[in-house]
Protein backbone atom coordinates (compact mmCIF):
# COMPACT_ATOMS: atom_id res chain seq x y z
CA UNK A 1 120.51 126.60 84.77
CA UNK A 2 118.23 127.27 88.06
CA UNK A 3 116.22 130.44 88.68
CA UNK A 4 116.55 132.60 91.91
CA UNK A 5 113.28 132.58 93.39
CA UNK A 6 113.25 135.23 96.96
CA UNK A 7 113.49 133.26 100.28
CA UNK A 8 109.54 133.57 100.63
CA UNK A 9 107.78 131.97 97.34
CA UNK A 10 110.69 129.57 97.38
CA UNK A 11 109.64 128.43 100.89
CA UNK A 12 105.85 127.99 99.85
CA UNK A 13 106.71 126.81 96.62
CA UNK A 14 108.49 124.08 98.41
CA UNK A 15 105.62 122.68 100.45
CA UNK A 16 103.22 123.46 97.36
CA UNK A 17 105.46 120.75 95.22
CA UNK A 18 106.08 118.52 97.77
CA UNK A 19 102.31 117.86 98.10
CA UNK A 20 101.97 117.34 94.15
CA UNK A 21 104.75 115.06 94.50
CA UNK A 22 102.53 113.32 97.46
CA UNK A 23 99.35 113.34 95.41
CA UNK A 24 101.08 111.41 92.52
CA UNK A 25 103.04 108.68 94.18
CA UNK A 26 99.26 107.73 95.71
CA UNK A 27 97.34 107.34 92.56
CA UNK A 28 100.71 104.83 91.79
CA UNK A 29 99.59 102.47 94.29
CA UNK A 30 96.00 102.70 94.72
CA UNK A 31 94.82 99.69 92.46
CA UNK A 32 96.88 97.42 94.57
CA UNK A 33 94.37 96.09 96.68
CA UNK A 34 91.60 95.99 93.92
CA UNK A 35 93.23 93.62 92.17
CA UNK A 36 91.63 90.59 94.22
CA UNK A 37 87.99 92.40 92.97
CA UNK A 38 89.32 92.95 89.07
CA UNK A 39 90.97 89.32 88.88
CA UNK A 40 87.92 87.10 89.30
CA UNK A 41 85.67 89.61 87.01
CA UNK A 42 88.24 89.80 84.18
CA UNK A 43 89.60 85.93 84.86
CA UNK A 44 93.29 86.72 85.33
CA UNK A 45 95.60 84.82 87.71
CA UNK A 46 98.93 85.64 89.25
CA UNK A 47 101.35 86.07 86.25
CA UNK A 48 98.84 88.66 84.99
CA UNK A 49 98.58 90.45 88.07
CA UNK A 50 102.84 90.66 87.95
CA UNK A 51 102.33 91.58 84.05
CA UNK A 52 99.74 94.37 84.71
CA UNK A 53 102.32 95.66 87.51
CA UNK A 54 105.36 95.49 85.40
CA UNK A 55 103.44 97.60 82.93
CA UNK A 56 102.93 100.31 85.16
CA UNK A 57 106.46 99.73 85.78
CA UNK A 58 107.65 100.40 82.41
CA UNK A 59 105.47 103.30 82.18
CA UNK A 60 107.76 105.08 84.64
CA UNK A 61 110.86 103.82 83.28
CA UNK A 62 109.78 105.44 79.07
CA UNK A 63 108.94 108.46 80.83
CA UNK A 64 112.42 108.84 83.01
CA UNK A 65 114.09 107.92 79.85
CA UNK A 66 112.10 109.77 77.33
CA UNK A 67 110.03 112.56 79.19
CA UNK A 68 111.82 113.15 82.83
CA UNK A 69 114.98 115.52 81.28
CA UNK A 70 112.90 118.16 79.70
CA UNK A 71 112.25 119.68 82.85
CA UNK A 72 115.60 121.13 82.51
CA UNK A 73 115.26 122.67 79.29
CA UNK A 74 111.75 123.36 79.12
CA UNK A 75 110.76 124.06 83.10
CA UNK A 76 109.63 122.05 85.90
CA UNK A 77 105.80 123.76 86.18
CA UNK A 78 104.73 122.43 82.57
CA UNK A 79 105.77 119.29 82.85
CA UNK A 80 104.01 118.53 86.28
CA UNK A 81 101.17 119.91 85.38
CA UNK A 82 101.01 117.76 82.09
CA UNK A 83 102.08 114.42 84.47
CA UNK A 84 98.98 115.44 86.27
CA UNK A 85 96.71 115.73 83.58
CA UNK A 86 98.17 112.14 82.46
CA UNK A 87 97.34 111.10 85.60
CA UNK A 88 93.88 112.50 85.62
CA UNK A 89 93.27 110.24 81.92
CA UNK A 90 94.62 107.04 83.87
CA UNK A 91 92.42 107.45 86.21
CA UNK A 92 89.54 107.42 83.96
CA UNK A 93 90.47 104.35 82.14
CA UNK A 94 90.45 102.66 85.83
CA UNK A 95 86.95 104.11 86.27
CA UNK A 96 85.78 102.84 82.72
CA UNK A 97 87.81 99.35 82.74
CA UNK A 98 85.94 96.40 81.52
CA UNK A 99 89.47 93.86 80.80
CA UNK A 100 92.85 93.62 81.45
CA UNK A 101 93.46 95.53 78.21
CA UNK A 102 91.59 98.36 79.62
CA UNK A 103 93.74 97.75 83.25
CA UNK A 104 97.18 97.86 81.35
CA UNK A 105 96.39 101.16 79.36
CA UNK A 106 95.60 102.77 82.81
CA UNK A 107 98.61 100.95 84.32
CA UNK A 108 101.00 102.58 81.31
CA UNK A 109 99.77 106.37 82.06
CA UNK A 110 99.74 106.31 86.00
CA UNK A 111 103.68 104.93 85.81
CA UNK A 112 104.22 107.80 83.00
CA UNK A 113 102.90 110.25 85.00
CA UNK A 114 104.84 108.56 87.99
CA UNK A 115 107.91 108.81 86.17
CA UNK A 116 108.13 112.28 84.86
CA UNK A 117 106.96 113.80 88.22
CA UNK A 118 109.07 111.54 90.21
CA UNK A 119 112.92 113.20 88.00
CA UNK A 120 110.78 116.51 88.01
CA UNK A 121 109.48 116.79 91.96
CA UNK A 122 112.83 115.71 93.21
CA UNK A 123 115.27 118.27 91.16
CA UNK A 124 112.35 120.82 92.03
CA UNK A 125 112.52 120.49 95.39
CA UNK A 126 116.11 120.56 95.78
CA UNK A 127 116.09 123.83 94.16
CA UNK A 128 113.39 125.61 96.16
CA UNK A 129 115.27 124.39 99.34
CA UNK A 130 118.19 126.64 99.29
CA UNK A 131 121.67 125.84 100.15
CA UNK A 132 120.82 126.77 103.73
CA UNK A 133 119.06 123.76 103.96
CA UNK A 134 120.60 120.75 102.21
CA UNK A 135 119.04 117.40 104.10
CA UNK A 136 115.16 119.04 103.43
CA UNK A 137 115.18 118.22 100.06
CA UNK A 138 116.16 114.98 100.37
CA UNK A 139 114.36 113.76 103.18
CA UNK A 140 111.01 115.28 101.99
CA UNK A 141 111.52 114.12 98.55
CA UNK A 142 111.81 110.65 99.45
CA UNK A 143 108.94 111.51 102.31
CA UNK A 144 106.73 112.02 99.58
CA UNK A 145 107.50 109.71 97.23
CA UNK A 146 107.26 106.67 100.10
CA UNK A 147 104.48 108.39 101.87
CA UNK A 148 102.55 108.45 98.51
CA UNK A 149 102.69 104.96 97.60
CA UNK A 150 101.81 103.97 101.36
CA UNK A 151 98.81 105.99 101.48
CA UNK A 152 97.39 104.93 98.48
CA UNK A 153 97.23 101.42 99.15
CA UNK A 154 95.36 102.21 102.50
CA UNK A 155 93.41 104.56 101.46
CA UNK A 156 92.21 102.33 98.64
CA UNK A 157 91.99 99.75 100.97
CA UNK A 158 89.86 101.66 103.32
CA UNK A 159 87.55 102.57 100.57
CA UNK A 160 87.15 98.82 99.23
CA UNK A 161 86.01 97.79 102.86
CA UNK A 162 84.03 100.70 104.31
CA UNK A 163 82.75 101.99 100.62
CA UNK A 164 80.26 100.44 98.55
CA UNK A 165 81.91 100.06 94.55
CA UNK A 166 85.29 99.81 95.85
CA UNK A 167 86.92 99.75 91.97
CA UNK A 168 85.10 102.71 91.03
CA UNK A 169 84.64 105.41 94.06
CA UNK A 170 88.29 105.57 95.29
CA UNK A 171 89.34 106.34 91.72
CA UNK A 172 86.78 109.43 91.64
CA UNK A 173 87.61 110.82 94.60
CA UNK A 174 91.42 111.01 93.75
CA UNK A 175 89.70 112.62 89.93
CA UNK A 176 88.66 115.22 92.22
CA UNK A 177 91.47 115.77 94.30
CA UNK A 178 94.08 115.83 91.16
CA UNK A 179 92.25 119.49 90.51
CA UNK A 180 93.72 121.54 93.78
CA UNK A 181 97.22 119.67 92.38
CA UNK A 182 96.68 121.47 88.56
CA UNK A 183 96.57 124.91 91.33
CA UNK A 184 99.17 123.86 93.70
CA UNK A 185 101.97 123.33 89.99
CA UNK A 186 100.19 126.78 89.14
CA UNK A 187 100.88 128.70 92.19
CA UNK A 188 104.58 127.16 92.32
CA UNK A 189 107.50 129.50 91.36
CA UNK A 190 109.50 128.09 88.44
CA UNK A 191 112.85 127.67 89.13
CA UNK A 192 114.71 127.07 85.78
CA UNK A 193 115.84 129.87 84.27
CA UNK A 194 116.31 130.18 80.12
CA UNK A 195 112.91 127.92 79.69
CA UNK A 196 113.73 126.94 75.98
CA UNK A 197 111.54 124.59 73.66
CA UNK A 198 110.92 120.87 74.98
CA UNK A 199 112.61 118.18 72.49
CA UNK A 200 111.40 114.76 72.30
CA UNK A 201 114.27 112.25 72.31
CA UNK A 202 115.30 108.79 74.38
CA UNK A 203 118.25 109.93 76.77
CA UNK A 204 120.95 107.98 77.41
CA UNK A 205 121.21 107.58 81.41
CA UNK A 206 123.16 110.16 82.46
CA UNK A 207 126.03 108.97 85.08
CA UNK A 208 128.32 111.34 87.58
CA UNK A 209 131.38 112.06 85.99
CA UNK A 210 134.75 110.29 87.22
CA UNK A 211 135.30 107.20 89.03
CA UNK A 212 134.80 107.47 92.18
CA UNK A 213 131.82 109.08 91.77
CA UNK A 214 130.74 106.60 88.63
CA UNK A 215 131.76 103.73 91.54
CA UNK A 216 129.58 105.61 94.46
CA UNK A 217 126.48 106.50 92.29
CA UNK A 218 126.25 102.65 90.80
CA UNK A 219 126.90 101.29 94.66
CA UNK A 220 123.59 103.45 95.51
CA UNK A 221 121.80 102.18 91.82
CA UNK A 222 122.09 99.09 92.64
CA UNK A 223 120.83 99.30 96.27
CA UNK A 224 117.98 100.93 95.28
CA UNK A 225 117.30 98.42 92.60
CA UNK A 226 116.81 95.47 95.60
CA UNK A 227 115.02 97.72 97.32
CA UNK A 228 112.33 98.37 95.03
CA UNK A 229 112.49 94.71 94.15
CA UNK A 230 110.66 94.32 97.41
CA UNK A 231 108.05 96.78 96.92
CA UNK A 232 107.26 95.40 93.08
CA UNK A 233 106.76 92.36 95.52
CA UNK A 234 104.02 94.21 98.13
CA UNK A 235 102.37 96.29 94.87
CA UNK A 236 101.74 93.04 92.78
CA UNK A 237 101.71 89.50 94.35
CA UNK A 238 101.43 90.25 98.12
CA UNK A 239 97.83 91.34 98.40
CA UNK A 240 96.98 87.81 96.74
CA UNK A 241 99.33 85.98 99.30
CA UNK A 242 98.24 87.73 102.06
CA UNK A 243 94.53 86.48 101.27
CA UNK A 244 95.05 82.89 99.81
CA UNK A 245 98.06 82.05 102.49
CA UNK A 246 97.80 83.54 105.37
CA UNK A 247 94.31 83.71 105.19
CA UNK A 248 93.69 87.93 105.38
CA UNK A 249 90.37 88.70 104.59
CA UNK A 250 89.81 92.25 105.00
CA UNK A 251 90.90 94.46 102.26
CA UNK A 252 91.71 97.27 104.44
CA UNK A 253 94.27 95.29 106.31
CA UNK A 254 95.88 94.13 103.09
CA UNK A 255 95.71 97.45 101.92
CA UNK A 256 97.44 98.65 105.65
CA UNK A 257 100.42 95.69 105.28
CA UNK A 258 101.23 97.02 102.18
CA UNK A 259 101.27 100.11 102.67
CA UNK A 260 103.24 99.78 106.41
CA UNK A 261 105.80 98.96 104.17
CA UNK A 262 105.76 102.20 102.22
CA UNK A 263 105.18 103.71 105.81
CA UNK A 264 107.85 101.99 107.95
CA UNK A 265 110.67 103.02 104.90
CA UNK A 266 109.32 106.53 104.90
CA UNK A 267 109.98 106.79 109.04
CA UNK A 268 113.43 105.13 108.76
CA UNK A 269 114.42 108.14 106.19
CA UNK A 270 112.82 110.17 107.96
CA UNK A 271 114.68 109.29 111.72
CA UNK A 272 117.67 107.57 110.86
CA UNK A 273 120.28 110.23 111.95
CA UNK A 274 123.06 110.86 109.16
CA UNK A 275 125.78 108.44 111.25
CA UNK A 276 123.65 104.90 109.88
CA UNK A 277 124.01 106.31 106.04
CA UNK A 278 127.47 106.28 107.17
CA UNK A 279 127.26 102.17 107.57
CA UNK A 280 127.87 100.20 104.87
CA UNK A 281 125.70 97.27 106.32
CA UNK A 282 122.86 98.54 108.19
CA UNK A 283 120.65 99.24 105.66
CA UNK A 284 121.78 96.09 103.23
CA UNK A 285 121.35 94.50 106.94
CA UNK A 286 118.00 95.65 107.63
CA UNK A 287 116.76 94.55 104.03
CA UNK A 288 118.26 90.95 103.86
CA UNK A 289 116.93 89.82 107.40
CA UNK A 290 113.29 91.40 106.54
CA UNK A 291 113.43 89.72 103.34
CA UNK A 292 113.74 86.34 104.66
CA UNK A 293 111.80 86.63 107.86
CA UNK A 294 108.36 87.85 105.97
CA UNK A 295 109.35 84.80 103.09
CA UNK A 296 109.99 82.75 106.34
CA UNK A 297 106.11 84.06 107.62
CA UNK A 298 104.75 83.20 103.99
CA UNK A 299 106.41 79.60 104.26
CA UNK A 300 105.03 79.09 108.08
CA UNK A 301 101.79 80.74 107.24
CA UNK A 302 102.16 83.27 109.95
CA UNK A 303 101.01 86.74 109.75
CA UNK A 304 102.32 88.34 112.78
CA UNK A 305 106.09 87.06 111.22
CA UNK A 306 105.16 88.20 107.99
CA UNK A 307 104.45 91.80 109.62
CA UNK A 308 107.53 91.72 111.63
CA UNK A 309 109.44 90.58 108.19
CA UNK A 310 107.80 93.92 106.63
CA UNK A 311 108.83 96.28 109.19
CA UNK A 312 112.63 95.22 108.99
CA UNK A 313 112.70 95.25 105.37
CA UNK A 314 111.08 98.70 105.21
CA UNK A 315 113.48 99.99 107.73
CA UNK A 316 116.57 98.86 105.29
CA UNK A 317 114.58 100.29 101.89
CA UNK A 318 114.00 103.29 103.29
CA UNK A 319 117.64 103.75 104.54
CA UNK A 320 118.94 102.96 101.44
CA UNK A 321 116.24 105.28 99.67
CA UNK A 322 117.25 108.02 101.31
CA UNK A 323 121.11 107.67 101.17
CA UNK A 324 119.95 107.03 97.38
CA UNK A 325 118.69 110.50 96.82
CA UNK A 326 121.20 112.17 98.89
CA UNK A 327 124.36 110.76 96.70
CA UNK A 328 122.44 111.75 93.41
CA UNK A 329 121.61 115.46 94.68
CA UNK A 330 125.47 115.50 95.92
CA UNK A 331 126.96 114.26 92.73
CA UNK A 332 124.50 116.09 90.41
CA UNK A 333 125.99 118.95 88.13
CA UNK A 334 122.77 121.83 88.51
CA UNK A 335 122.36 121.62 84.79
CA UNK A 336 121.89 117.97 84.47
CA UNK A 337 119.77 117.77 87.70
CA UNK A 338 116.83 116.02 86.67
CA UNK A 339 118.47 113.83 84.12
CA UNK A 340 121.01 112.03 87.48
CA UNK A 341 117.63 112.02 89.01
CA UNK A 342 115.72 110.10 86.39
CA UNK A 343 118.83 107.54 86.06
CA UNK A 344 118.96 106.67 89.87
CA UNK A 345 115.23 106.00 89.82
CA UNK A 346 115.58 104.15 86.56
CA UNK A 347 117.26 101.49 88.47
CA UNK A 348 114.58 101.82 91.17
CA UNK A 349 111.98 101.11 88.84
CA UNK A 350 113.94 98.39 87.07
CA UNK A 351 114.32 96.97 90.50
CA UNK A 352 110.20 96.43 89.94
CA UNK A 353 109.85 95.15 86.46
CA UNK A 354 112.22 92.34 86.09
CA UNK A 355 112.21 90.36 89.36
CA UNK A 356 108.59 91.26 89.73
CA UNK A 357 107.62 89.40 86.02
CA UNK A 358 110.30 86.50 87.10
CA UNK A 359 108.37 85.79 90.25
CA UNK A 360 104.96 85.51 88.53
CA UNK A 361 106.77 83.11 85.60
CA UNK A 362 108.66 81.05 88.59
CA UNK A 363 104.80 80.93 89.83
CA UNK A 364 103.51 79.04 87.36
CA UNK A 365 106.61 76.88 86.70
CA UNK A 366 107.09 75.54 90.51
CA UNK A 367 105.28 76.54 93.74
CA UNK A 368 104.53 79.82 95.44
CA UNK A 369 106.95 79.15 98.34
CA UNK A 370 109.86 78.19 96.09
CA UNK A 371 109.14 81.34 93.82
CA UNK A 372 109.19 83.86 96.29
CA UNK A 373 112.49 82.06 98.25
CA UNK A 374 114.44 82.29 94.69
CA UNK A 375 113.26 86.60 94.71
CA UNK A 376 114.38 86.58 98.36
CA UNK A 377 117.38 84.86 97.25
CA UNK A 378 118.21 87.30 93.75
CA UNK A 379 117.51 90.50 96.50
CA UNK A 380 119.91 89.26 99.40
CA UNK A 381 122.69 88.88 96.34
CA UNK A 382 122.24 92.01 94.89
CA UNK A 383 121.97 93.93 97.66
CA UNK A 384 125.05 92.72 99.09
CA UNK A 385 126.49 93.41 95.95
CA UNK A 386 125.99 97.03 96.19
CA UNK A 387 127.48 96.85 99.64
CA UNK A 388 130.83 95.30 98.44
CA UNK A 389 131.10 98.12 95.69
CA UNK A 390 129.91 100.93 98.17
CA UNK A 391 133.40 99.91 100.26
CA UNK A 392 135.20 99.66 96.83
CA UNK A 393 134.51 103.33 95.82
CA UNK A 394 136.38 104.14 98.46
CA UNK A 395 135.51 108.20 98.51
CA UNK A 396 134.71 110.40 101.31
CA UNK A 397 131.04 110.18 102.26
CA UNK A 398 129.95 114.18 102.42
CA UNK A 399 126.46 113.10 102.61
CA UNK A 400 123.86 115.90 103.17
């Protein structure tokens, strides 16, 4: 059960958890460019790059099925502020790693913290938005959460060129910063009413009731799960491709490609007017042709294709993102907020750990260019997929 919260600490309460949600999608993504520094200290290749990814990865997914529901039992303040503080220990295993073990312990606690803000931000949000303004919650929850992960790769990017120790100094600047977050979660109204004990136990994921809205919500999981196939791509093996095949060298522009795909999906959620939610194929559309133009730019060692390749596929993530979060909010009972929001990004994140860890085996089994066409391949079917069972539902759209 929500809280009412008056019109004016709901409205600054808002903005105050939007930029917590912000803060912790970019510690998710700042080691991406740093692994080309960690790799050659620690001696790891490709498939442990992928494996230190996936772990991250995983640490989302325990936390949306173990952590994310207590929000609605126990409040959204406490658990953000305890993601934070996870976040805040991650960070100092980064600063103190000396091996890969060290690497995947951090990895684990940034995608926990990830995870339980990501289910608690969202159904947050929503509820400090007010029914008199149903797309805001949606389009800055998904603002956030792309416009986090794109700023921290070029922000650690920028730090790794311009900075001198660019594995350590990023990490203790965002240390610092994750203290006016503790006072943002502080200062934010709570807005579930009954708080009652938090209770420990591995949810089952929680799925809309009835058909067509069973068909609809599935149609958006497994959109979502192509989707963030492609960015498990860009966060693991594309800073490493960038350099070794098409020749980048400056961090800061790896760190900028990867994150203009975090940017470019962010702006197409954020300007897309509701009418292309309404198409069944121009997101899917968007995502298939970027997919195999920036494979096609990998393949022909061009960069300016491989950008181009980027920018399309962001365009389609980002559509189907937001059309993502919208269906969940719609179909979500007020009680059970949080829990539809953890399962819709559990597919996300799934999207990220399997295909991601099947790319960096198919790496060491054939060649790069033959690894990432089968990915391209496994995306363009399922997202396709998703399209055909989109039309199947068959229900009136009623998007926000």
């Amino acid at each position: 059960m929500t809280e009412r919260v008056d019109t004016a600490r709901a409205r600054a309460g808002f903005w105050l958890v939007a930029v917590v949600y912000l803060l912790a999608m970019l510690g998710g993504t700042l080691p991406v460019p740093l692994y080309v520094f960690w790799a050659p200290r620690m001696g790891f290749g490709p498939f442990t790059t992928t494996l230190v990814f996936a772990t991250y990865s995983l640490g989302v997914v325990v936390a949306l099925l173990v952590f994310a529901s207590m929000s609605d039992r126990a409040g959204r303040r406490p658990l953000l502020a305890a993601a934070l503080l996870v976040a805040a220990a991650s960070t100092a295993l980064f600063l103190l790693a000396r091996n890969v073990e060290m690497l995947l312990a951090a990895r684990l606690l940034s995608g926990l913290a990830t995870g339980v803000v990501t289910a608690t931000a969202t159904a947050a949000l929503e509820e400090l938005s007010g029914p008199r303004h149903p797309r805001r919650a949606s389009i800055i929850a998904t603002a956030a959460n792309l416009g986090g992960l794109g700023l921290g790769t070029l922000v650690a990017g920028l730090f790794a060129q311009f900075f001198a120790d660019p594995t350590h100094l990023v990490f203790w600047v965002y240390l610092v910063a994750l203290v006016p977050g503790l006072v943002a979660v502080a200062l934010a109204p709570e807005t579930v009413a009954g708080l009652g004990r938090p209770t420990l136990s591995v949810r089952r994921p929680t799925v809309p009731r009835g058909r067509a809205g069973r068909r609809e919500f599935s149609a958006a999981a497994f959109a979502v799960f192509a989707a963030f196939a492609v960015f498990g791509l860009f966060s693991s093996l594309v800073p490493s491709f960038l350099r070794e095949q098409l020749h980048v060298a400056s961090v800061a522009v790896v760190g900028g490609e990867v994150g203009l795909l975090f940017g470019v999906a962010m702006l197409a959620q954020l300007a897309a007017p509701n009418r292309w939610l309404h198409s069944q194929w121009l997101a899917p559309g968007f995502l298939v042709a970027g997919v195999g133009v920036f494979v096609t730019g990998l393949w022909t060692r061009s960069f300016p294709l491989f950008v181009l390749g980027t920018v399309l596929a962001g365009c389609g993530v980002g559509l189907a993102f937001r059309r993502g979060i919208a269906v969940t909010q719609r179909l979500a009972s007020p009680e059970h907020r949080a829990d539809l929001t953890a399962t819709y990004f559990l597919a996300a994140y799934a999207g990220t750990i399997v295909p991601t860890l099947g790319l960096g085996l198919l790496d060491q089994a054939v060649n790069q260019n033959l690894a990432t066409l089968s990915l391209a391949v496994g995306i363009a079917a399922v997202t396709v997929a998703a399209a055909l069972l989109r039309r199947s539902a068959a229900v009136p759209e009623g998007l926000n």
